[in-house]
C-alpha atoms as a PDB file:
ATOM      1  CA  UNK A   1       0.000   0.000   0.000  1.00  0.00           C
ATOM      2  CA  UNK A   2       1.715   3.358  -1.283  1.00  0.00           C
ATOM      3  CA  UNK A   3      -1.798   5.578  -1.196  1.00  0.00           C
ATOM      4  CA  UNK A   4      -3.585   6.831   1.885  1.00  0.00           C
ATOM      5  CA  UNK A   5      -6.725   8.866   1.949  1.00  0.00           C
ATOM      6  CA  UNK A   6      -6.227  12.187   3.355  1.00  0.00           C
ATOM      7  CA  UNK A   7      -9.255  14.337   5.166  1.00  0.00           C
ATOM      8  CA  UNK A   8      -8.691  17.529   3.130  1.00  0.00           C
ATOM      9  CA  UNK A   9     -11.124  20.101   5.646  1.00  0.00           C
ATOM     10  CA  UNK A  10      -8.907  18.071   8.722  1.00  0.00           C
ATOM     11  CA  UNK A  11      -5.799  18.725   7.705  1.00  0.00           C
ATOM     12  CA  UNK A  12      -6.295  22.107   6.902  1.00  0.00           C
ATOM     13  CA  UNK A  13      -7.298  22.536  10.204  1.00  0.00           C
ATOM     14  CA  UNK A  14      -5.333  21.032  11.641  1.00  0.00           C
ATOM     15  CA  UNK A  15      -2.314  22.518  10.526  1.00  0.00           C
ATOM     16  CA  UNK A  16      -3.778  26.360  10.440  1.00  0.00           C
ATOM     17  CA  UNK A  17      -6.416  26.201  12.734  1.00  0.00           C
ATOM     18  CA  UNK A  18      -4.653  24.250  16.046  1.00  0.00           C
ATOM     19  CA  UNK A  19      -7.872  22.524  17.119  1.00  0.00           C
ATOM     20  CA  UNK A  20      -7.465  21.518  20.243  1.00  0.00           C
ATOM     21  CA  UNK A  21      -6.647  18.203  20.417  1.00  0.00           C
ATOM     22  CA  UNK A  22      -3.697  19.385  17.792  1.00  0.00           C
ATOM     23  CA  UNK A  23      -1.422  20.845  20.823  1.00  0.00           C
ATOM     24  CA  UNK A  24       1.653  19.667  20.980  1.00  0.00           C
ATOM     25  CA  UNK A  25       1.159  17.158  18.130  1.00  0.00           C
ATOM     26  CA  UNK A  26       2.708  19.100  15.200  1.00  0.00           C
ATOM     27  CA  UNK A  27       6.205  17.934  15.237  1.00  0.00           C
ATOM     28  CA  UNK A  28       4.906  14.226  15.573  1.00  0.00           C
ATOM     29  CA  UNK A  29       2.538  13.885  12.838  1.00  0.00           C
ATOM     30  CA  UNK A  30       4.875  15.954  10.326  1.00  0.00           C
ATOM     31  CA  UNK A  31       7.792  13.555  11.231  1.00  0.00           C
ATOM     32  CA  UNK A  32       5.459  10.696  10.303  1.00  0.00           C
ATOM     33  CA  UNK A  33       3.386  12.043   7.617  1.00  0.00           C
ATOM     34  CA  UNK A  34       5.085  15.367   6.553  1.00  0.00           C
ATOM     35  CA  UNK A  35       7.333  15.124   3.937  1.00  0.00           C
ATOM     36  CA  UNK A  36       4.955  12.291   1.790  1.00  0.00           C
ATOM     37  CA  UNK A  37       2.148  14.645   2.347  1.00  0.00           C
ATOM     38  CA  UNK A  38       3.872  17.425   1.035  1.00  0.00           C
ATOM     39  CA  UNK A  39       5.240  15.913  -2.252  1.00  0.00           C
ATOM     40  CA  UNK A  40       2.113  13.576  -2.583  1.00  0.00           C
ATOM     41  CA  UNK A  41       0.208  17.034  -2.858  1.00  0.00           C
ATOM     42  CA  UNK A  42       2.333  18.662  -5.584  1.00  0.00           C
ATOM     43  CA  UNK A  43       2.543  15.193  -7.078  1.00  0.00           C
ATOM     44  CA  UNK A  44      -1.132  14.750  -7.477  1.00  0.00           C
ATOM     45  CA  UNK A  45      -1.543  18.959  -8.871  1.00  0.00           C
ATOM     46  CA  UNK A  46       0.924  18.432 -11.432  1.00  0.00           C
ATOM     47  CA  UNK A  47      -1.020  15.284 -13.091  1.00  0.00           C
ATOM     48  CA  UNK A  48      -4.358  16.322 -12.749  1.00  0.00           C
ATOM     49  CA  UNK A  49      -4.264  19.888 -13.878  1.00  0.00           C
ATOM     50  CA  UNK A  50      -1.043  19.511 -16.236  1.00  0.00           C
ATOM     51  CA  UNK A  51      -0.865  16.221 -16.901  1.00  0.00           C
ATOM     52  CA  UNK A  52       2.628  15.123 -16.316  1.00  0.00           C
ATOM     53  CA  UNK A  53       3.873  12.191 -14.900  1.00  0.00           C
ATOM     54  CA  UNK A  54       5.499  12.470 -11.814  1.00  0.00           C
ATOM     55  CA  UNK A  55       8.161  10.276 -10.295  1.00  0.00           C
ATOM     56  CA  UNK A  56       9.355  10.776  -6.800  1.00  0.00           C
ATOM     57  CA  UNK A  57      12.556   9.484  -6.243  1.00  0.00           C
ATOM     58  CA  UNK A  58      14.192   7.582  -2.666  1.00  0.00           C
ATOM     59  CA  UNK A  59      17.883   8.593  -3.349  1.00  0.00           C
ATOM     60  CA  UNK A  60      19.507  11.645  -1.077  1.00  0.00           C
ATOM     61  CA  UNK A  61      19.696  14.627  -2.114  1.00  0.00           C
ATOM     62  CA  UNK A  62      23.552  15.972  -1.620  1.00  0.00           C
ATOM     63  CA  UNK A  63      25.598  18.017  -3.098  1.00  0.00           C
ATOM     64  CA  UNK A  64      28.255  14.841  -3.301  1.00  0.00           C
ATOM     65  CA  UNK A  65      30.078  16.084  -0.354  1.00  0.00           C
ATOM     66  CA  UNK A  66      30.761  14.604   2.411  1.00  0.00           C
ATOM     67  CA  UNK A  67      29.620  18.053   4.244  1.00  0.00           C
ATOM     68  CA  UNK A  68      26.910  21.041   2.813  1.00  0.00           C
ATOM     69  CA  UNK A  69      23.398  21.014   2.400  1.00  0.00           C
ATOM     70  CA  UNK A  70      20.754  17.911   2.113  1.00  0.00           C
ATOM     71  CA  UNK A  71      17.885  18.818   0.536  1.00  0.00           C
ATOM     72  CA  UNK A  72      14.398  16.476   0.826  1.00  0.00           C
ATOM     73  CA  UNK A  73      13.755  14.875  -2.824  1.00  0.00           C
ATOM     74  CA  UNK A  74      13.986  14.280  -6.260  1.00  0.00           C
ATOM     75  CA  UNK A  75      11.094  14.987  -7.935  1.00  0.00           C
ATOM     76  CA  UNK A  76      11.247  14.395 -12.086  1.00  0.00           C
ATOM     77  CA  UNK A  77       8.588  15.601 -14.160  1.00  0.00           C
ATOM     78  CA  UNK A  78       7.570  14.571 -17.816  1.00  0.00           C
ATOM     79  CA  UNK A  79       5.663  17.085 -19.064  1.00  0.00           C
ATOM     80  CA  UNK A  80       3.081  16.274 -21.904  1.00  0.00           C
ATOM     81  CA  UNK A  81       5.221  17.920 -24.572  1.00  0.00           C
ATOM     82  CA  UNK A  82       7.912  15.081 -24.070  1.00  0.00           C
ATOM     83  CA  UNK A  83      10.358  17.907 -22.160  1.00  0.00           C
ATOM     84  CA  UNK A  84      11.519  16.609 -18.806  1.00  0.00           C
ATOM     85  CA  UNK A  85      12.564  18.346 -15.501  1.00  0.00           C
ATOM     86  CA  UNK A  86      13.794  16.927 -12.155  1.00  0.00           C
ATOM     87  CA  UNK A  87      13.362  19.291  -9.288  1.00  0.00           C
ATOM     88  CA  UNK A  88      16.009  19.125  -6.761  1.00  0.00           C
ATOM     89  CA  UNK A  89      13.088  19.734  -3.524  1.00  0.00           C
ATOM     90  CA  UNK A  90      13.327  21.163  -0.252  1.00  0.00           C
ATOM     91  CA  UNK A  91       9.886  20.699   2.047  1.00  0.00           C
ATOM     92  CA  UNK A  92       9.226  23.148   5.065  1.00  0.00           C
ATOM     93  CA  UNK A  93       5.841  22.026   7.025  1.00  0.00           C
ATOM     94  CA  UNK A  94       5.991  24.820   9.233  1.00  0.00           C
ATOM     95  CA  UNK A  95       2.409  26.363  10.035  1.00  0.00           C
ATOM     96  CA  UNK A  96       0.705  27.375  12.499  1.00  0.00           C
ATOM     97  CA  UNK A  97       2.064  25.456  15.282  1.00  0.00           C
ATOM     98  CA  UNK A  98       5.586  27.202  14.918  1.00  0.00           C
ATOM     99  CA  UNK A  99       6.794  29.675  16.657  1.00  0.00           C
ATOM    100  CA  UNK A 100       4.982  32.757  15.295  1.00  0.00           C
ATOM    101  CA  UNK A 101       2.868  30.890  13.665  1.00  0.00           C
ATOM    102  CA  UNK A 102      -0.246  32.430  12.662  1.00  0.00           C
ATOM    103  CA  UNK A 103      -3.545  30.706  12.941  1.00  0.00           C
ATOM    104  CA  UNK A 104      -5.543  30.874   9.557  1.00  0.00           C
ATOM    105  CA  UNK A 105      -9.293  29.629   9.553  1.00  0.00           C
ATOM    106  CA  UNK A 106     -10.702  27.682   7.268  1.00  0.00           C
ATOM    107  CA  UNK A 107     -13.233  29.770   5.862  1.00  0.00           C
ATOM    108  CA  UNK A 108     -10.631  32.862   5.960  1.00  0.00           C
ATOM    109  CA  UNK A 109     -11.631  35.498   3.198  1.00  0.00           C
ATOM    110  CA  UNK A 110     -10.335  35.419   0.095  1.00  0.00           C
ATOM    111  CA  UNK A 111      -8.715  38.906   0.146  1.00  0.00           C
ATOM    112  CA  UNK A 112      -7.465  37.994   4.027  1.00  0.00           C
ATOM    113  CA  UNK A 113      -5.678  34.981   2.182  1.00  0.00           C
ATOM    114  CA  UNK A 114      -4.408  37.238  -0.253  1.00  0.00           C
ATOM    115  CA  UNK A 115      -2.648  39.238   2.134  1.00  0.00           C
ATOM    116  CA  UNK A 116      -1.054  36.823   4.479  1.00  0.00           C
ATOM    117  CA  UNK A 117       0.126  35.184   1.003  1.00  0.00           C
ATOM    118  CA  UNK A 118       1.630  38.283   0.188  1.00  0.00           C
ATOM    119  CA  UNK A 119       3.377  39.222   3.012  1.00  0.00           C
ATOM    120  CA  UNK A 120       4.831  35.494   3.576  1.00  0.00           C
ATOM    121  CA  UNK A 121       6.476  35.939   0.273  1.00  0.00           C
ATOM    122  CA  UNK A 122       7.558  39.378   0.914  1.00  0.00           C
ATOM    123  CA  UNK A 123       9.455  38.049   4.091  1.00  0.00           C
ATOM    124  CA  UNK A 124      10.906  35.297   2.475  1.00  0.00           C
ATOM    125  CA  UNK A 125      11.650  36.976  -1.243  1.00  0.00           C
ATOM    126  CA  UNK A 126      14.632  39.373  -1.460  1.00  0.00           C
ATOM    127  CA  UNK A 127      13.127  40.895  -4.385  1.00  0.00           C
ATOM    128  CA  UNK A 128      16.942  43.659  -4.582  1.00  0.00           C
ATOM    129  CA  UNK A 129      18.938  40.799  -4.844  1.00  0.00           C
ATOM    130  CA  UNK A 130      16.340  37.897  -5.979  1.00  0.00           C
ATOM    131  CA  UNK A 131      17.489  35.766  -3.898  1.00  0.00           C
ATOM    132  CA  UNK A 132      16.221  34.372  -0.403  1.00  0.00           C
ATOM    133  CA  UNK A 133      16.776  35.314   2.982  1.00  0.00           C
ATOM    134  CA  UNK A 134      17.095  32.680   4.831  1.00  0.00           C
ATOM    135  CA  UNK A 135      19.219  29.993   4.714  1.00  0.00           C
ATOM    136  CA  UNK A 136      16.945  27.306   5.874  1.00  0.00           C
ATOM    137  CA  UNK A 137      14.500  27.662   2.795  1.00  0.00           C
ATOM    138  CA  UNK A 138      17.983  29.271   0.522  1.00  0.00           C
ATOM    139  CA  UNK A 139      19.753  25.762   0.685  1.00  0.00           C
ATOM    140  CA  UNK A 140      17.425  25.094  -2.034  1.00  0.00           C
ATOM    141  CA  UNK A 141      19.621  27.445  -4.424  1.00  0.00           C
ATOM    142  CA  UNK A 142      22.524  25.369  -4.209  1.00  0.00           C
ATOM    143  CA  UNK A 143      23.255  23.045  -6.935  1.00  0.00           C
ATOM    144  CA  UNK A 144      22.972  18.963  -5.760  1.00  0.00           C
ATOM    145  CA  UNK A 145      24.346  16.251  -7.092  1.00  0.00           C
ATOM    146  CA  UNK A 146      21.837  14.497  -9.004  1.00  0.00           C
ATOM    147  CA  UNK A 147      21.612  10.498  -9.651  1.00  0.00           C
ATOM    148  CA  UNK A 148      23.417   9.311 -12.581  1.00  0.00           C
ATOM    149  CA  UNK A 149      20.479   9.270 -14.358  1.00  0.00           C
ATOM    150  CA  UNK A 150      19.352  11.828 -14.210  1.00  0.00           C
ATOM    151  CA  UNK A 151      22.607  13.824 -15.012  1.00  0.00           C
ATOM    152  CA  UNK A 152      21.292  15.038 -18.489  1.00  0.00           C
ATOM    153  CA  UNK A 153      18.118  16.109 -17.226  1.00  0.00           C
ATOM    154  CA  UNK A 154      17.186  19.976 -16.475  1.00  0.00           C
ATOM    155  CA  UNK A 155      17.466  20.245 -12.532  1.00  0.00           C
ATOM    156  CA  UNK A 156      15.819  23.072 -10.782  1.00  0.00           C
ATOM    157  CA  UNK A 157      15.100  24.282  -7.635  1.00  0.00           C
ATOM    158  CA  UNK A 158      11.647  23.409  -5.675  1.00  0.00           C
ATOM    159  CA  UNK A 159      10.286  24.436  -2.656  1.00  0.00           C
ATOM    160  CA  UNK A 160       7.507  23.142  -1.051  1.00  0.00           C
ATOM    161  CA  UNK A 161       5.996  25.335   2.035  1.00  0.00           C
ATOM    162  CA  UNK A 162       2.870  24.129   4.194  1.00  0.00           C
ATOM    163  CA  UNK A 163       1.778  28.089   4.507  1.00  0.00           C
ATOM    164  CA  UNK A 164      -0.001  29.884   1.786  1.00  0.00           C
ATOM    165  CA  UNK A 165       2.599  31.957  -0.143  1.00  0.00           C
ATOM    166  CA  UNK A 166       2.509  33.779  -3.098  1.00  0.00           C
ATOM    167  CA  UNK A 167       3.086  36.851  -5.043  1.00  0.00           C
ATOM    168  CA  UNK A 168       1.651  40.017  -5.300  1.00  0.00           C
ATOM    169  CA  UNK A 169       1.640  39.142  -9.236  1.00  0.00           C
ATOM    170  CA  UNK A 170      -0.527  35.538  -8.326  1.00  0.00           C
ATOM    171  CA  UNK A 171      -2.574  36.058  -5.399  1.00  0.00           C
ATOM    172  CA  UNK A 172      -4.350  32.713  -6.339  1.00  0.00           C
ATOM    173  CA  UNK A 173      -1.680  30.643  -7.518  1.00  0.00           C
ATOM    174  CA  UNK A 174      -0.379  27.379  -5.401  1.00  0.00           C
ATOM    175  CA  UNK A 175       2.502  26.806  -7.895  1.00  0.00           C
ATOM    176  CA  UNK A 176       4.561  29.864  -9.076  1.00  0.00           C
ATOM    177  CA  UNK A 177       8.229  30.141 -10.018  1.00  0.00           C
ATOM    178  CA  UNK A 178      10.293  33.472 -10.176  1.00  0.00           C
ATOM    179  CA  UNK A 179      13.430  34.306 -11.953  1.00  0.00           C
ATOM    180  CA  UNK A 180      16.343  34.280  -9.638  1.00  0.00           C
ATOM    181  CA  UNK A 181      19.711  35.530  -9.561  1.00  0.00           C
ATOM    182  CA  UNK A 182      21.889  34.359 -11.914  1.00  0.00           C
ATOM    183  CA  UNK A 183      24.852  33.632  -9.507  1.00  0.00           C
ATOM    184  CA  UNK A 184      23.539  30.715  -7.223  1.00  0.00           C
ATOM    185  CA  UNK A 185      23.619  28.592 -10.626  1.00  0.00           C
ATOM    186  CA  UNK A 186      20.040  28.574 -11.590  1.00  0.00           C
ATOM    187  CA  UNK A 187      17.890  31.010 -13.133  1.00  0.00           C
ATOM    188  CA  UNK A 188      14.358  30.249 -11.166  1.00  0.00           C
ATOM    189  CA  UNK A 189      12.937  29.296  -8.617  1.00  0.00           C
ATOM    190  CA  UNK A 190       9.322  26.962  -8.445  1.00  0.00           C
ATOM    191  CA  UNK A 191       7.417  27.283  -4.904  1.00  0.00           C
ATOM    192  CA  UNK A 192       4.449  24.910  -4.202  1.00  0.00           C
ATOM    193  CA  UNK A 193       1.890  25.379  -1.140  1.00  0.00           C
ATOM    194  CA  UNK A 194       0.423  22.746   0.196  1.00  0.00           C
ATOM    195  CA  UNK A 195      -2.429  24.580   2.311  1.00  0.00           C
ATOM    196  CA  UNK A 196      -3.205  26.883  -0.586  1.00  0.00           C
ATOM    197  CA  UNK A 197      -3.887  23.673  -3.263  1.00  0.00           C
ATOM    198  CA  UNK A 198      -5.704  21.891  -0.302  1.00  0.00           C
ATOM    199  CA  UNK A 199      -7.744  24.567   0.292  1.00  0.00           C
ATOM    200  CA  UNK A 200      -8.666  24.789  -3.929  1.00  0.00           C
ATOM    201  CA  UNK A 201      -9.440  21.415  -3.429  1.00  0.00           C
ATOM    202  CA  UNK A 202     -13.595  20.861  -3.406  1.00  0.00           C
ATOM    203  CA  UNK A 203     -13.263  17.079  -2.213  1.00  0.00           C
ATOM    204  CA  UNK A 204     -13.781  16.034   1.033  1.00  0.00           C
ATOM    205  CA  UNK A 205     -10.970  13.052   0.691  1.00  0.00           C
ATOM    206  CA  UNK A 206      -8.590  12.696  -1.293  1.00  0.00           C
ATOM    207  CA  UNK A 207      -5.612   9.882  -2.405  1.00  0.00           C
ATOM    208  CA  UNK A 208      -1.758  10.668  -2.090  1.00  0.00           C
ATOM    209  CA  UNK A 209       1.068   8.517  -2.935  1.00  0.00           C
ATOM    210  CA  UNK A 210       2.695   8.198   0.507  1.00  0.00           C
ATOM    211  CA  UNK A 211       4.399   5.333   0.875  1.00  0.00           C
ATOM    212  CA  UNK A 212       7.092   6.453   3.609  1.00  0.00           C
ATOM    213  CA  UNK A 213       4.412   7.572   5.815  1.00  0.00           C
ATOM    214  CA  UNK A 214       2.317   4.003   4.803  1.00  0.00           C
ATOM    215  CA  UNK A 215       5.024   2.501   5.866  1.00  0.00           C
ATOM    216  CA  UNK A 216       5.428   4.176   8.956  1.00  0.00           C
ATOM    217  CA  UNK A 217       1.840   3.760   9.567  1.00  0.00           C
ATOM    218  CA  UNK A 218       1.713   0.163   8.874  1.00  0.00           C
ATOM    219  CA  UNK A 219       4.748  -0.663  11.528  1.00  0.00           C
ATOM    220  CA  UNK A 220       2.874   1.611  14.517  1.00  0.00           C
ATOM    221  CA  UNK A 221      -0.606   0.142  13.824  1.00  0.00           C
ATOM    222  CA  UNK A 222       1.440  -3.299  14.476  1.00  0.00           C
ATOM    223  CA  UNK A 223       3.090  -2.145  17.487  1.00  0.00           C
ATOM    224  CA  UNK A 224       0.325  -0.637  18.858  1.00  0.00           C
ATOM    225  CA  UNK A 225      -3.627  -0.745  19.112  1.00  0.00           C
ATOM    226  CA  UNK A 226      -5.787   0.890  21.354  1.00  0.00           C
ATOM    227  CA  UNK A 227      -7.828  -0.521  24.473  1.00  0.00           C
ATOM    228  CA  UNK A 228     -10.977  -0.995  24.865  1.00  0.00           C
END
């Protein structure tokens, strides 16, 4: 089993909301779950509404060094055109829970979601120097050292952020890329949120390849069961 159903309302709240019985539980169900969710989600936008063919890949993602960076996956996309790209991925799943977080309801307005989006990005987005801030999320700029087979292919930077984000220029948009300076090796930058597609999303349920966190699933469900 590689697919699990995810509660789309849920895990929005979840993650922007902090119900209640969410305190404290962050860190525990994004080190289970986290990760798969977030590249299950930007697996399952790119083949429904572009339909590519997406292939997430298990090997690390280094720059070949035995110190620097390690970024979170390999993500290669065909495209329907017969052009390929493999996105070398970092994944963030801070929300709400963080420190600072903000809590975002569901049923937020759509200009309210508009303007948190914008002014994540503008906190994160040197526009000057078109380049990042931080260097959590800027690791993503520097070049890995991609599987052997995938050497020829066109590697580019993703990163994938729980929080709505986006630019002034695409209030709306879940997937946007920007052109970045020329000097970290790559000339743009895709960014994916995960809360933003979820919340575009009008089914109740949905099905993500996750088969790290099935896995991990699978092994506590064996170890443990709960009592009558």
């Amino acid at each position: 089993m590689e697919e699990l159903i995810v509660d789309v309302r849920e895990t929005i709240k979840f993650f922007d909301e902090i119900p209640s019985y969410s305190e404290k539980q962050a860190t525990s169900v994004v080190s289970v779950t986290g990760e798969d969710l977030a590249a299950g989600c930007f697996q399952r936008y790119l083949e429904k509404k572009e339909g590519a063919t997406v292939c997430i890949r298990s090997e690390s993602v280094t720059t070949g060094k035995r110190k620097g960076p390690r970024l979170d996956r390999w993500i290669v996309v065909d495209w329907p055109d017969g052009s390929q790209v493999t996105f070398q991925t970092e994944i963030k799943n801070w929300s709400a829970h963080a420190i600072g977080g903000e809590i975002l309801p569901l049923n937020i307005s759509a200009a309210e979601l508009r303007d948190y989006k914008k002014k994540m990005w503008e906190g994160l987005w040197d526009s000057d120097d078109q380049s990042i801030n931080d260097y959590d999320h800027g690791k993503v700029l520097t070049r890995m050292n991609p599987p052997d087979d995938l050497a020829a292919s066109r590697i580019l930077p993703l990163l994938i952020l729980w929080t709505p984000i986006a630019p002034e220029s695409e209030p709306d948009s879940c997937l946007f890329k920007v052109s970045t300076n020329p000097s970290c090796g790559f000339n743009e930058l895709w960014v994916f949120s995960i809360s933003s597609y979820l919340r575009s999303i009008r089914k109740s349920k949905i099905c993500l390849r996750m088969p790290i966190a099935a896995k991990r699933l699978q092994i506590l469900n064996s170890l443990f069961q709960l009592s009558d």
